[in-house]
PDB file of N, CA and C in Angstrom:
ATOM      1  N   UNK A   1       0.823  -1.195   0.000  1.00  0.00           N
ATOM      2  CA  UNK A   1       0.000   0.000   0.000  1.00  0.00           C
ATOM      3  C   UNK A   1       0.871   1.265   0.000  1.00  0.00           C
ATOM      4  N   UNK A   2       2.268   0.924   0.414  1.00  0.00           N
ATOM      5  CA  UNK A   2       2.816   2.419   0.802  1.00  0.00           C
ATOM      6  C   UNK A   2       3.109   2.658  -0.674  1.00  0.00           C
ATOM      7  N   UNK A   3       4.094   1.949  -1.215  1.00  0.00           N
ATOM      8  CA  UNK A   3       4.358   1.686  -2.623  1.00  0.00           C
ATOM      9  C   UNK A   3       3.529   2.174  -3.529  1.00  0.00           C
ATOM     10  N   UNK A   4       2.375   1.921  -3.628  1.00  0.00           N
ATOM     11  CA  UNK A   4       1.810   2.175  -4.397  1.00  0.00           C
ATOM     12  C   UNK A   4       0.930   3.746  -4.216  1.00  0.00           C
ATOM     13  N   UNK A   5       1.163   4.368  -3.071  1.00  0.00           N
ATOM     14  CA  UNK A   5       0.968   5.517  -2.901  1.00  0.00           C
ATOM     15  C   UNK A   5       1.632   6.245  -3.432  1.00  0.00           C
ATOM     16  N   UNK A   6       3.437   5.834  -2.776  1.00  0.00           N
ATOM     17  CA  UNK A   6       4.467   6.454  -3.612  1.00  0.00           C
ATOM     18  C   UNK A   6       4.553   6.678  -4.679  1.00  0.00           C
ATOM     19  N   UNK A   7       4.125   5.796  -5.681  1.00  0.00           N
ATOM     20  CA  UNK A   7       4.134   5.890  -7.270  1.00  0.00           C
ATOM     21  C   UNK A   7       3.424   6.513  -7.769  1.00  0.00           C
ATOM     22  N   UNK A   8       1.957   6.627  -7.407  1.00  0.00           N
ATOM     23  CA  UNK A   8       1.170   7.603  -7.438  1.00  0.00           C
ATOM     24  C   UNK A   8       0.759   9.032  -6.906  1.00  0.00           C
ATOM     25  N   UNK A   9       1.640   9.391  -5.661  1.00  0.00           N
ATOM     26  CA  UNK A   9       1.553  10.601  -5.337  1.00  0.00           C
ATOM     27  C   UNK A   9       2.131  11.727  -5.962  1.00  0.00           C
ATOM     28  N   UNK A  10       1.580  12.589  -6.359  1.00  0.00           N
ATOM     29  CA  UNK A  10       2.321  14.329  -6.638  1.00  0.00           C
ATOM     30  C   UNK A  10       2.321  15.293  -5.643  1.00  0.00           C
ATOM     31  N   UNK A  11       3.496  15.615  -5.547  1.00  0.00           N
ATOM     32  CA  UNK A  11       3.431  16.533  -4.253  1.00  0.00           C
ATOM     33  C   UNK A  11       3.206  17.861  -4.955  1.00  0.00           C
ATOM     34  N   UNK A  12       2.533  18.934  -4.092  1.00  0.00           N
ATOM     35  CA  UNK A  12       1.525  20.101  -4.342  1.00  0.00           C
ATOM     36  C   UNK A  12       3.028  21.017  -5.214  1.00  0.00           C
ATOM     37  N   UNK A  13       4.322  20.682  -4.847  1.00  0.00           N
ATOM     38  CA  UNK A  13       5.233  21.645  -5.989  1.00  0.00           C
ATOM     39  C   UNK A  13       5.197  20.937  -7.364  1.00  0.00           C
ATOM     40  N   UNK A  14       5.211  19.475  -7.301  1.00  0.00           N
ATOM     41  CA  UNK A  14       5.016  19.183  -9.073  1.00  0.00           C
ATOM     42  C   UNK A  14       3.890  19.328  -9.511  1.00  0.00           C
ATOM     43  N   UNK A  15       3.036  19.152  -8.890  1.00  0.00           N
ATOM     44  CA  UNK A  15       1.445  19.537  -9.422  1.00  0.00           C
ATOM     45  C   UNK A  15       2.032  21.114  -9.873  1.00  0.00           C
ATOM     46  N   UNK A  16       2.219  21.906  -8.912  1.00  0.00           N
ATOM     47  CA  UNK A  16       2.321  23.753  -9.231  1.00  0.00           C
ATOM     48  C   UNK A  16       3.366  23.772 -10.426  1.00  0.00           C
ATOM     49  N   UNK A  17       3.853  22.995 -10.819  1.00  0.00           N
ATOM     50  CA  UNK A  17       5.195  23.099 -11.996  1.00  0.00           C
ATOM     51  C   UNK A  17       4.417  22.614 -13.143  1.00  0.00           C
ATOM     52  N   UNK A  18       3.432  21.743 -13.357  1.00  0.00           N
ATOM     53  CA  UNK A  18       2.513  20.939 -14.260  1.00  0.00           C
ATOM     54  C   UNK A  18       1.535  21.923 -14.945  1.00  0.00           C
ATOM     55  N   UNK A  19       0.719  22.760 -13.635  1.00  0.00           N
ATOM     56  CA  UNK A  19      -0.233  23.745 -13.981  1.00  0.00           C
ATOM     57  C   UNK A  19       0.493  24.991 -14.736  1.00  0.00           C
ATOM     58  N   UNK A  20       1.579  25.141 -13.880  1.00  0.00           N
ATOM     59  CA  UNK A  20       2.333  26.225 -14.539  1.00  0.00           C
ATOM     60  C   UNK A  20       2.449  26.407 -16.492  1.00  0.00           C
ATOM     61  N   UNK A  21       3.358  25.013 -16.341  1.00  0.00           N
ATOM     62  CA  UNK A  21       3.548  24.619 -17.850  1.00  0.00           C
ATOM     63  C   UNK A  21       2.690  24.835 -18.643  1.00  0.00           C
ATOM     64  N   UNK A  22       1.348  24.154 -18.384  1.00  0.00           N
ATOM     65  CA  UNK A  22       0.552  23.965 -18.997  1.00  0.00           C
ATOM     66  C   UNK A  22      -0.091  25.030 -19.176  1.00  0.00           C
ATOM     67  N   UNK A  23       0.088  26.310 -18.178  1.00  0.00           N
ATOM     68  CA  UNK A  23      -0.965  27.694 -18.614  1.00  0.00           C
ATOM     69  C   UNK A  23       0.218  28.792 -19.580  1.00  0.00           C
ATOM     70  N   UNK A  24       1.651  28.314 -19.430  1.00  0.00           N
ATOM     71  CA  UNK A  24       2.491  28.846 -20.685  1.00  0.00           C
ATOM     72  C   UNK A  24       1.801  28.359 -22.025  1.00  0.00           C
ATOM     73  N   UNK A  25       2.170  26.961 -22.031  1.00  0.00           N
ATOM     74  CA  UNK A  25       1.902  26.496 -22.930  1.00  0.00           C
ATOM     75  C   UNK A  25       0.290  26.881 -23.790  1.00  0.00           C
ATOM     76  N   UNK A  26      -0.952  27.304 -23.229  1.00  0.00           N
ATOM     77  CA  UNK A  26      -2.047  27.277 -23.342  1.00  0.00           C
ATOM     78  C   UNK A  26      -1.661  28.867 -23.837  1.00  0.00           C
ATOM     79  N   UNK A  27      -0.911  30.133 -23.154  1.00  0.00           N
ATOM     80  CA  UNK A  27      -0.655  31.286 -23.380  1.00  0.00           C
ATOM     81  C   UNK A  27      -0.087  31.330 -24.907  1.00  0.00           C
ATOM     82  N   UNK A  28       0.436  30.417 -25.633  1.00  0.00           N
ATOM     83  CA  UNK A  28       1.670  30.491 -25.986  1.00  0.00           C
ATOM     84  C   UNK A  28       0.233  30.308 -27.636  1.00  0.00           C
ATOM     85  N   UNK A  29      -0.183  29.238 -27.551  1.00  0.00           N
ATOM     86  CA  UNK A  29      -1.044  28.522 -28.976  1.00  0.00           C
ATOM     87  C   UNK A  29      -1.798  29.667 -28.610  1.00  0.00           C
ATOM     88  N   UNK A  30      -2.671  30.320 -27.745  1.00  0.00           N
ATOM     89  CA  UNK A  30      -3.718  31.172 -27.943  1.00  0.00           C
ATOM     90  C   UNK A  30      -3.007  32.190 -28.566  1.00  0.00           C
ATOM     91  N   UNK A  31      -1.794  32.813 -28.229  1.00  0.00           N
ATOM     92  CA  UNK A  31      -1.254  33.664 -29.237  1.00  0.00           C
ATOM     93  C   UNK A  31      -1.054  33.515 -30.294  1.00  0.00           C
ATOM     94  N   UNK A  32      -0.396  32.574 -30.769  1.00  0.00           N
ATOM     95  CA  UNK A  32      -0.594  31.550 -32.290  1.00  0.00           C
ATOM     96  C   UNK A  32      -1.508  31.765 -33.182  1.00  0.00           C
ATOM     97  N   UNK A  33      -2.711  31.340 -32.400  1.00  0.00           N
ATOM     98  CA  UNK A  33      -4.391  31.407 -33.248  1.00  0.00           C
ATOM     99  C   UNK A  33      -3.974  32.673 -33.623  1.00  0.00           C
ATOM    100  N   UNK A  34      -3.967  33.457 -32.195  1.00  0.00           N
ATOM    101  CA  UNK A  34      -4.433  35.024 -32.695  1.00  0.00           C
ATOM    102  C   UNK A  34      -3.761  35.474 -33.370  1.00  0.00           C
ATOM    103  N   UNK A  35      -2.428  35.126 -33.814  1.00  0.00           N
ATOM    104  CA  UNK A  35      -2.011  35.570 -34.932  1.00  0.00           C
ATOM    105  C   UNK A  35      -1.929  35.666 -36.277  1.00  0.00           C
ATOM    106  N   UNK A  36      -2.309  33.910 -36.166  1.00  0.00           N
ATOM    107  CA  UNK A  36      -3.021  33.092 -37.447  1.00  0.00           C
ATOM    108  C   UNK A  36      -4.497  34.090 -37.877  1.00  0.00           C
ATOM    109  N   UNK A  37      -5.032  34.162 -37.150  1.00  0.00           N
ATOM    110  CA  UNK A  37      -6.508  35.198 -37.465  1.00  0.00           C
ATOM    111  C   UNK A  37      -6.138  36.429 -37.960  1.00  0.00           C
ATOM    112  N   UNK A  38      -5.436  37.120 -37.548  1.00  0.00           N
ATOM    113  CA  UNK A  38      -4.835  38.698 -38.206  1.00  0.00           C
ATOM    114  C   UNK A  38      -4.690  38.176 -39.370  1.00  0.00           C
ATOM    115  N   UNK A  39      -3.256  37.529 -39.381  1.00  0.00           N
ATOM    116  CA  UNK A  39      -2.955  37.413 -41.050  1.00  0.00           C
ATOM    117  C   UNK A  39      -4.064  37.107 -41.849  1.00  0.00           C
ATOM    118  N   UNK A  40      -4.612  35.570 -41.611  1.00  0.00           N
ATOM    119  CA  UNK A  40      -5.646  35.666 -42.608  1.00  0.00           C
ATOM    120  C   UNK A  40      -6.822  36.976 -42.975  1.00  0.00           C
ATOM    121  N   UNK A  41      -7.068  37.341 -41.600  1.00  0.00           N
ATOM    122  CA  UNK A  41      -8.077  38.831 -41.947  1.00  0.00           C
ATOM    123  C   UNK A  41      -7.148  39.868 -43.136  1.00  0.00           C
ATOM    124  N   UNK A  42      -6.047  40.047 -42.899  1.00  0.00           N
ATOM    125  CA  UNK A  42      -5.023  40.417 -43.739  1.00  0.00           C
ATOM    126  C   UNK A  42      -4.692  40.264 -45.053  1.00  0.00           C
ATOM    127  N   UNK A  43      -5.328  38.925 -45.120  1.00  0.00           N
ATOM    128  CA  UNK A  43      -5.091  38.555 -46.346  1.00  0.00           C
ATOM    129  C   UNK A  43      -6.409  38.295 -47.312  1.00  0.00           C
ATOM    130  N   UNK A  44      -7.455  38.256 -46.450  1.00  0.00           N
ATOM    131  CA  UNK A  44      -8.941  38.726 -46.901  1.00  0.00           C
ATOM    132  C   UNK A  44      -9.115  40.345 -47.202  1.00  0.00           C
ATOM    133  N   UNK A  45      -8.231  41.129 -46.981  1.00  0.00           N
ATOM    134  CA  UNK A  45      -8.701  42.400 -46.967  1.00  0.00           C
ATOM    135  C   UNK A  45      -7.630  42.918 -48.371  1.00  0.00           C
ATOM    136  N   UNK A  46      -6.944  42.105 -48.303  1.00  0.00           N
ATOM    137  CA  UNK A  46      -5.911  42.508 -49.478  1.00  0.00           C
ATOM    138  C   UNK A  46      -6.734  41.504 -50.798  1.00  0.00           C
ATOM    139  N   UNK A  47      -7.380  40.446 -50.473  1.00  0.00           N
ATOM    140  CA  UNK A  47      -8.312  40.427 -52.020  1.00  0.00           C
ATOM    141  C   UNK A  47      -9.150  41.326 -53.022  1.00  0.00           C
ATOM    142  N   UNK A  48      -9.122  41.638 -54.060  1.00  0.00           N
ATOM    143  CA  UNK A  48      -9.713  42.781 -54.988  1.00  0.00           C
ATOM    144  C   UNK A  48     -11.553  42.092 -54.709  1.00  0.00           C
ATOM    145  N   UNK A  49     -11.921  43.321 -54.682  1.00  0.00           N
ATOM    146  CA  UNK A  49     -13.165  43.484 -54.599  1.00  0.00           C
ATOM    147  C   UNK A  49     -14.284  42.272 -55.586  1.00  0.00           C
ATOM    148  N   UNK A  50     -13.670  43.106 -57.027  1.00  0.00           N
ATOM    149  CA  UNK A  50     -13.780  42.146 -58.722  1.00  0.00           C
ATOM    150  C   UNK A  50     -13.880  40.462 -58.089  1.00  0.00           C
ATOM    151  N   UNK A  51     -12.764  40.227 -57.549  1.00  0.00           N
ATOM    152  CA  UNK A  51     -13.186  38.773 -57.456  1.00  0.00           C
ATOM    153  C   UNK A  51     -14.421  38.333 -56.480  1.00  0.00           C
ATOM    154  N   UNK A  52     -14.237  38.647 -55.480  1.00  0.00           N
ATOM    155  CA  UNK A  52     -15.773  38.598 -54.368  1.00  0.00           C
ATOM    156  C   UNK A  52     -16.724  38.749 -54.957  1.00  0.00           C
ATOM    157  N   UNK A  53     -16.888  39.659 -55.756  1.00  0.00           N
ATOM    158  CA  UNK A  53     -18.170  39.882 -56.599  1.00  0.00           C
ATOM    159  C   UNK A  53     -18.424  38.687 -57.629  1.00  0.00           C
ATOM    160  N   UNK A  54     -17.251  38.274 -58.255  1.00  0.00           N
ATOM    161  CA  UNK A  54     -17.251  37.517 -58.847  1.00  0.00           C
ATOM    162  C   UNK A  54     -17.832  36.340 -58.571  1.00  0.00           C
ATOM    163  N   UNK A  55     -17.327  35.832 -57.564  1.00  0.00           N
ATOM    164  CA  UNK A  55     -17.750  34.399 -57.146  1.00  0.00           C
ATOM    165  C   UNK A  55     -18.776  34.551 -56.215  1.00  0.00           C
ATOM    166  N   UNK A  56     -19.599  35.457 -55.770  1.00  0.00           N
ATOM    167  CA  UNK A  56     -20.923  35.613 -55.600  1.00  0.00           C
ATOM    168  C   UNK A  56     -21.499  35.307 -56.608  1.00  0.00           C
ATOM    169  N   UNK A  57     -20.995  35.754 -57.809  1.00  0.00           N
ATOM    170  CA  UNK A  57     -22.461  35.775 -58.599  1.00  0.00           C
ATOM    171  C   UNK A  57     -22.484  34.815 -59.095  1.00  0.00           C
ATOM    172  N   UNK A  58     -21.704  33.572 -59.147  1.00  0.00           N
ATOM    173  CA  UNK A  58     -21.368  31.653 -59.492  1.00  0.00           C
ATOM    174  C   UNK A  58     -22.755  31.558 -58.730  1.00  0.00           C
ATOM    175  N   UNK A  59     -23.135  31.934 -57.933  1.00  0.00           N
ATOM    176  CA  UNK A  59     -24.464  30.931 -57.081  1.00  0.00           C
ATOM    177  C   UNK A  59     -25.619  31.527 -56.868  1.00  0.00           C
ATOM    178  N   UNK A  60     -26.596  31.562 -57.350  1.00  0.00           N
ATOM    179  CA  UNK A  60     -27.902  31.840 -57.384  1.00  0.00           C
ATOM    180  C   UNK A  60     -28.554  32.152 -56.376  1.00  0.00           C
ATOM    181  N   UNK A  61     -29.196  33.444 -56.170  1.00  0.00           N
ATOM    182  CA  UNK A  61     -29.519  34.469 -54.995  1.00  0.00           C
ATOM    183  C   UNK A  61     -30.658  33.014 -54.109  1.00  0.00           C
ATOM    184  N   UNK A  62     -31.693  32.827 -55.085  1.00  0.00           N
ATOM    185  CA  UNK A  62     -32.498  31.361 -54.235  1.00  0.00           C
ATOM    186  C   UNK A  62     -31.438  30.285 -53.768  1.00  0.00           C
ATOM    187  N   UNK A  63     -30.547  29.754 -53.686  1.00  0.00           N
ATOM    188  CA  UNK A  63     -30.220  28.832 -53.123  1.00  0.00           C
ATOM    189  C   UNK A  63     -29.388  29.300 -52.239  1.00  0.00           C
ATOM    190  N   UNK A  64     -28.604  30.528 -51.974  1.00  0.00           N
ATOM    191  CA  UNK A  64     -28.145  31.105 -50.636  1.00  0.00           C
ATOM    192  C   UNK A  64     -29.049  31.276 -49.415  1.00  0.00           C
ATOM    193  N   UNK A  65     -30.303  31.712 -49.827  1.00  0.00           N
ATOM    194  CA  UNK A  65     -31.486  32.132 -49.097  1.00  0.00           C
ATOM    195  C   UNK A  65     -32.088  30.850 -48.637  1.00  0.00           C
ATOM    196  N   UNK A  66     -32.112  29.866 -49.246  1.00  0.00           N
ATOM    197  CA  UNK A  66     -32.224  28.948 -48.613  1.00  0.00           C
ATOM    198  C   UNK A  66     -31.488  27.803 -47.683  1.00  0.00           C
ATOM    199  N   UNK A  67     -30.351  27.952 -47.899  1.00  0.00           N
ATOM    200  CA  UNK A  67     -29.092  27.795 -47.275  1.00  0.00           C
ATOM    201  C   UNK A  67     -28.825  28.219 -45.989  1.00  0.00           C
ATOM    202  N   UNK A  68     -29.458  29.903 -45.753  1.00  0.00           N
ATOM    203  CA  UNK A  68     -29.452  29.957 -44.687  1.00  0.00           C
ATOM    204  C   UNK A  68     -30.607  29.514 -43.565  1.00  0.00           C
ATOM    205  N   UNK A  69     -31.621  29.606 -44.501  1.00  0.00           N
ATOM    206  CA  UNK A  69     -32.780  28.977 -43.263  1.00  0.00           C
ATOM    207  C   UNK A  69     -32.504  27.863 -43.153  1.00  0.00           C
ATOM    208  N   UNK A  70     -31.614  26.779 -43.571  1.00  0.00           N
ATOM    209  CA  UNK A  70     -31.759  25.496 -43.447  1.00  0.00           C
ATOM    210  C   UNK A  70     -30.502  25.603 -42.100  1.00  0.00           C
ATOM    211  N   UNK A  71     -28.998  26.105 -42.555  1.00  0.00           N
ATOM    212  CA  UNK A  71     -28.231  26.329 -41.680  1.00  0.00           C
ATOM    213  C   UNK A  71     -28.682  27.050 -40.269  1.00  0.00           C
ATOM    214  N   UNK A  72     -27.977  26.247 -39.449  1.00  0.00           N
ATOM    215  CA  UNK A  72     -28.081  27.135 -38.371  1.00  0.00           C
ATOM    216  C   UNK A  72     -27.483  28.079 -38.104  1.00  0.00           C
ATOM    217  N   UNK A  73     -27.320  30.164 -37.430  1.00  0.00           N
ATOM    218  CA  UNK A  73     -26.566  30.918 -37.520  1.00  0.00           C
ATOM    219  C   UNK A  73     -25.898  30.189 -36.731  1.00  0.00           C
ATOM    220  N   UNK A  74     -24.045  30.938 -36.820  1.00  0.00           N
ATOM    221  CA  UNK A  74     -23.022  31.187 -35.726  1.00  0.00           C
ATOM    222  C   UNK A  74     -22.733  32.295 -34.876  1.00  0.00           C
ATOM    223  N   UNK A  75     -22.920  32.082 -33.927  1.00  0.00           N
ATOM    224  CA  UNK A  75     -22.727  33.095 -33.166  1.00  0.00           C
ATOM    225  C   UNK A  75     -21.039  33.123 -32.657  1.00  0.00           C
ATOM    226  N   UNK A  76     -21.014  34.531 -32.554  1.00  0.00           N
ATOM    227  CA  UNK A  76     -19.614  34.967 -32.592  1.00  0.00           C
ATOM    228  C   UNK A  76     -19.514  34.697 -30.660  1.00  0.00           C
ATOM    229  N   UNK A  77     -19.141  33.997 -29.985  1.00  0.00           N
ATOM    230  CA  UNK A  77     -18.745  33.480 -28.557  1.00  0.00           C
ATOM    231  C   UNK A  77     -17.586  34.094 -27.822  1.00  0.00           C
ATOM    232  N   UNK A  78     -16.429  34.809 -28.633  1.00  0.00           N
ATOM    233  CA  UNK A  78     -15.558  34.919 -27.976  1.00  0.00           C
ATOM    234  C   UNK A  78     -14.387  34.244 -28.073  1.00  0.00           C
ATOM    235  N   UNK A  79     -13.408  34.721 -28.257  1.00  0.00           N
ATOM    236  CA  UNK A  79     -11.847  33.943 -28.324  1.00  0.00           C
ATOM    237  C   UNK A  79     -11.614  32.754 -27.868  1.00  0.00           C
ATOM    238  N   UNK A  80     -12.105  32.793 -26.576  1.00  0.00           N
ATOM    239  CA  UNK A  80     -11.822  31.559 -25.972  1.00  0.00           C
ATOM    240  C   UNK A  80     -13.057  30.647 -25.398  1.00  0.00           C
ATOM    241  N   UNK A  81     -14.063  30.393 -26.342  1.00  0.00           N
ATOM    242  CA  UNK A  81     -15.084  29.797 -26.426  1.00  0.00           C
ATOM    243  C   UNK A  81     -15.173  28.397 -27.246  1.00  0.00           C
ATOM    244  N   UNK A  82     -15.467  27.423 -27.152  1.00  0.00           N
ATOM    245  CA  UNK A  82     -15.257  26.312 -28.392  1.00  0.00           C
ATOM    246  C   UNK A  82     -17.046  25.987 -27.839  1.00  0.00           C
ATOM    247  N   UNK A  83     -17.500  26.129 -29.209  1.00  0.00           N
ATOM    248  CA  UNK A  83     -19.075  25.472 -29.338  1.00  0.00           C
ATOM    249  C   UNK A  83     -19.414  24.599 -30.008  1.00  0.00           C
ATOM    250  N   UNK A  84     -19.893  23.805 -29.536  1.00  0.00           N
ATOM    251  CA  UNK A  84     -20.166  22.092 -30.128  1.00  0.00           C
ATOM    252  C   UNK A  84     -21.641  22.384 -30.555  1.00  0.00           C
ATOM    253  N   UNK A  85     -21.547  21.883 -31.807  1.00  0.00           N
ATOM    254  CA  UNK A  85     -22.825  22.207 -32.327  1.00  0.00           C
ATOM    255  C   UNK A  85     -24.095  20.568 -31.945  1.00  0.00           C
ATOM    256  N   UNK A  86     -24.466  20.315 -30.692  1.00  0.00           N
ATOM    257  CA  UNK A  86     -24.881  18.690 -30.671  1.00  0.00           C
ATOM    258  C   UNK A  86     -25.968  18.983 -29.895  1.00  0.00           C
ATOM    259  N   UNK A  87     -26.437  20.427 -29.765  1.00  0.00           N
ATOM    260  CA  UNK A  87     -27.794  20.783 -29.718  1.00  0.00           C
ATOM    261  C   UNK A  87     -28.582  20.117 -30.354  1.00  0.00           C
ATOM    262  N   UNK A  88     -30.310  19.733 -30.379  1.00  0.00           N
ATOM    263  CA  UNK A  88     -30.715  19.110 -30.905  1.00  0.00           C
ATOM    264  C   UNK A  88     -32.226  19.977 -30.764  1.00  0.00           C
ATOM    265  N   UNK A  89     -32.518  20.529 -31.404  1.00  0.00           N
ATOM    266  CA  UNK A  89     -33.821  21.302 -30.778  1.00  0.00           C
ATOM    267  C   UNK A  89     -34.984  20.682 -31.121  1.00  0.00           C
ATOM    268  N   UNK A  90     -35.551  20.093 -29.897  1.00  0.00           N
ATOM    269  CA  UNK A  90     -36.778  18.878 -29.440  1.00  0.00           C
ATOM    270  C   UNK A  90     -38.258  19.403 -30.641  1.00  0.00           C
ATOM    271  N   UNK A  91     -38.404  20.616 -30.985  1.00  0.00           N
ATOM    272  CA  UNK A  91     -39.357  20.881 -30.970  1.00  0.00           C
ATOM    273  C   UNK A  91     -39.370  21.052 -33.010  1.00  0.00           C
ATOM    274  N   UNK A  92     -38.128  20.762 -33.763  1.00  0.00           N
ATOM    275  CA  UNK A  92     -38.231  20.570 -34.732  1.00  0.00           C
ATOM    276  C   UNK A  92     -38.009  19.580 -35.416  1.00  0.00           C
ATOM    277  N   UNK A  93     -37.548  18.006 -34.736  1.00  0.00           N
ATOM    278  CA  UNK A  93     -37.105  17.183 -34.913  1.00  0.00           C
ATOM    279  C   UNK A  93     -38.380  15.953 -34.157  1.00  0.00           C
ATOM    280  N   UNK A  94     -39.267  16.363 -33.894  1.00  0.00           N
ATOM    281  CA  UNK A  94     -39.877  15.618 -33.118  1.00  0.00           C
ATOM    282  C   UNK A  94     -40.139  15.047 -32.228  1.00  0.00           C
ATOM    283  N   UNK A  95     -39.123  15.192 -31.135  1.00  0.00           N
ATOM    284  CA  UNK A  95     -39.188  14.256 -30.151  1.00  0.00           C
ATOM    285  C   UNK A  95     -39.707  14.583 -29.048  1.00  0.00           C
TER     286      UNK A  95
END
């Protein structure tokens, strides 16, 4: 029994060295994203107008419009939000 305490115990400084790491590490990719997001916004804003327009008009005003009533909106949550879309809303699905 002692043994096997031993092997399994963390004392409260490696636990505090673990959490530590891990909230660098968590600091470190959230900066990442956010940088990854600039550029691309960056690089959406540096596309010519001509083409956007362009490839709007590939798809037919009725089947966007319906596209969206079928889709569900996204709501904008926040940086550090992750939303699982596994909602199921009872009252259009039947149950």
């Amino acid at each position: 029994m002692v043994q096997w305490f031993r092997e399994r115990y963390v004392s409260r400084e490696e636990h505090q060295q673990v959490v530590d790491y891990y909230r660098k590490l968590v600091a470190q990719l959230y900066g990442n994203v956010r940088d990854l997001r600039a550029l691309v916004e960056a690089q959406r804003a540096d596309i010519p107008q001509t083409m956007e327009q362009s490839a709007g008009a590939e798809q037919p005003a009725e089947a966007s419009t319906e596209q969206a009533k079928i889709l569900p909106q996204k709501r904008d949550l926040g940086p550090n939000v992750i939303s699982i879309g596994l909602y199921r809303d009872r009252r259009r699905s039947g149950i």
